[in-house]
Structure formats: structure tokens, C-alpha cells
C-alpha atoms as a PDB file:
ATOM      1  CA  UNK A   1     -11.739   2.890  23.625  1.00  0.00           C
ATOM      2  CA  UNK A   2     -12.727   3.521  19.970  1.00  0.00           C
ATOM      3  CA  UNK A   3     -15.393   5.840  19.836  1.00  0.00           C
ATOM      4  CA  UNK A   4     -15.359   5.900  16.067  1.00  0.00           C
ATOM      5  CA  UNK A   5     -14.889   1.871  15.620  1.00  0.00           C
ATOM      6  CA  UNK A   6     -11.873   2.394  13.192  1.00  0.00           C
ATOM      7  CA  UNK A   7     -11.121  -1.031  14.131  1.00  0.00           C
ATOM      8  CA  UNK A   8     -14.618  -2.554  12.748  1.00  0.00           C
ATOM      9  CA  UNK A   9     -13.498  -0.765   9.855  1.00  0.00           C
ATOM     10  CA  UNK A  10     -10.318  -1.402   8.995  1.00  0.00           C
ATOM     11  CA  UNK A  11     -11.216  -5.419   9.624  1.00  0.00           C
ATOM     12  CA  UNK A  12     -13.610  -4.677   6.907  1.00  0.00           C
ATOM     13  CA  UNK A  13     -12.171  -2.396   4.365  1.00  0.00           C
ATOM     14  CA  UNK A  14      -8.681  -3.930   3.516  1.00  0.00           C
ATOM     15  CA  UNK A  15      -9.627  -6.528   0.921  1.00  0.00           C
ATOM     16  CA  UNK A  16     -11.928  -3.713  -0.393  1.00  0.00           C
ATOM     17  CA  UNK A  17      -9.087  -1.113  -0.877  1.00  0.00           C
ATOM     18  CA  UNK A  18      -6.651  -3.770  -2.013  1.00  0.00           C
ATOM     19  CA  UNK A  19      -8.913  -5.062  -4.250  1.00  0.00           C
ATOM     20  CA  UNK A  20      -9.091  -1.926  -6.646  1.00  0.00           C
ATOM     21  CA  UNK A  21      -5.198  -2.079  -6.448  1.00  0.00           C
ATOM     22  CA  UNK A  22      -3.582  -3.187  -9.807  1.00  0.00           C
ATOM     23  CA  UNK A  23      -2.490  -7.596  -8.871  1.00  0.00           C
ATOM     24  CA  UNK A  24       1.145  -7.165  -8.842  1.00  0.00           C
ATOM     25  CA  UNK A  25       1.097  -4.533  -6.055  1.00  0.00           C
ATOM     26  CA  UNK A  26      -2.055  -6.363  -3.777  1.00  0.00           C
ATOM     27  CA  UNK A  27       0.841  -9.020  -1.962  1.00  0.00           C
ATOM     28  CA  UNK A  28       2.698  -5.956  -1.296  1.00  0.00           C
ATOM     29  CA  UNK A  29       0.480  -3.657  -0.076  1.00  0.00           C
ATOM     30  CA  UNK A  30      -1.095  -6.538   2.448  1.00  0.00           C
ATOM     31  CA  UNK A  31       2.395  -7.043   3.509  1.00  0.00           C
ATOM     32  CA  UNK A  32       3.000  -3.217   4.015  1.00  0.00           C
ATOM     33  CA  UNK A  33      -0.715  -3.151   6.064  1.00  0.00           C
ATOM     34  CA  UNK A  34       0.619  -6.192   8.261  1.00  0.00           C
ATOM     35  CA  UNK A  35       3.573  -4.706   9.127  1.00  0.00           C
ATOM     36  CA  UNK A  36       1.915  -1.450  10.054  1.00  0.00           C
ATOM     37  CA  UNK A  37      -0.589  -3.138  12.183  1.00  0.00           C
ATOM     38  CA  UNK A  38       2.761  -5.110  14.131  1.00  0.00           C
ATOM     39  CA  UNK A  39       4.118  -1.659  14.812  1.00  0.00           C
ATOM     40  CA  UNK A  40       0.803  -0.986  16.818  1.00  0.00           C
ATOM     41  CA  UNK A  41      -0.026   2.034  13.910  1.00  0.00           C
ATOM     42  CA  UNK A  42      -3.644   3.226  14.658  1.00  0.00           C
ATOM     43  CA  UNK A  43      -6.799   1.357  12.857  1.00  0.00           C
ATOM     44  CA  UNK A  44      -7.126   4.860  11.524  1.00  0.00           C
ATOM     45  CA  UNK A  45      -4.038   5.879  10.392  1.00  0.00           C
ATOM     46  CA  UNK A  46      -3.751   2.315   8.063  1.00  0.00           C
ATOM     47  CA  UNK A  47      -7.381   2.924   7.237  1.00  0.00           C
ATOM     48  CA  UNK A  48      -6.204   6.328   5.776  1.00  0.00           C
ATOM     49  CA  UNK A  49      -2.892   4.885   4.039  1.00  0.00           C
ATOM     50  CA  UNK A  50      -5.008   2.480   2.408  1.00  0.00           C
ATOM     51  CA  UNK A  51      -7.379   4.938   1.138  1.00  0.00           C
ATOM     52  CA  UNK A  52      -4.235   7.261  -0.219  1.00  0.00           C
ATOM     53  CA  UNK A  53      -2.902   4.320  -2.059  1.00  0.00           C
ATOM     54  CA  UNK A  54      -6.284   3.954  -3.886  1.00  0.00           C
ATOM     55  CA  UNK A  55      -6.602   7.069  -5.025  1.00  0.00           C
ATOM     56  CA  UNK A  56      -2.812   7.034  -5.957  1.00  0.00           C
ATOM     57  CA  UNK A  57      -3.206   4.657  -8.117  1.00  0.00           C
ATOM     58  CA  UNK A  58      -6.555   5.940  -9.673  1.00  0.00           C
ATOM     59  CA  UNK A  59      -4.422   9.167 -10.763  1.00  0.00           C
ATOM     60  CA  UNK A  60      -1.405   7.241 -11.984  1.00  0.00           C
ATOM     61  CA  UNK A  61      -3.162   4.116 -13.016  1.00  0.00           C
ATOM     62  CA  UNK A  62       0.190   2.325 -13.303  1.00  0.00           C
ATOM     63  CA  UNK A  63       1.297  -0.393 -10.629  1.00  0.00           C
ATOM     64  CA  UNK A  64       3.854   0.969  -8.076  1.00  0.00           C
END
């Protein structure tokens, strides 16, 4: 049971994180995401890896 609905979420936020993600890196990172999600990783835990990888790239602001 998810108290905190990180799975509403995380159906909802993706395209939002990977949209502010430069478009060479947005295949990847949905590919990384997928691959988390097949390895049962927590709504959470990808919710917060997205969120890092934003904020990543605001710092940098160069693709990865």
C-alpha cells in the first residue's frame, strides 16, 4: 500500500522531468527510468533520480 501515492506520481511526472532534460539525453534517460521500473525500484526512489538528474543538469547545463 502507498500511503503517499508515489505511484500517481511518478505516472505523472516523467515526461515533466524529462522534458526540461537537454533532447539528446531524453531517449536515454526514459530508457534508464524503464529499466529501473523492470528491476521493481520504488515509484519513489525513480521519482527522486529523476528529480536529481534535473537539477544536474540545471547546474551543468551541458547534456550528459
Amino acid at each position: 500500500m502507498d500511503i503517499h501515492r508515489r505511484d500517481e506520481i511518478l505516472e505523472r511526472n516523467p515526461e515533466r522531468y524529462i522534458s526540461k532534460l537537454f533532447p539528446e539525453d531524453q531517449k536515454d534517460v526514459k530508457r534508464f527510468v524503464n529499466g529501473l521500473l523492470i528491476q521493481r525500484y520504488s515509484a519513489g526512489r525513480v521519482d527522486k533520480y529523476l528529480s536529481t538528474l534535473v537539477s544536474i543538469r540545471k547546474r551543468l547545463n551541458v547534456p550528459y
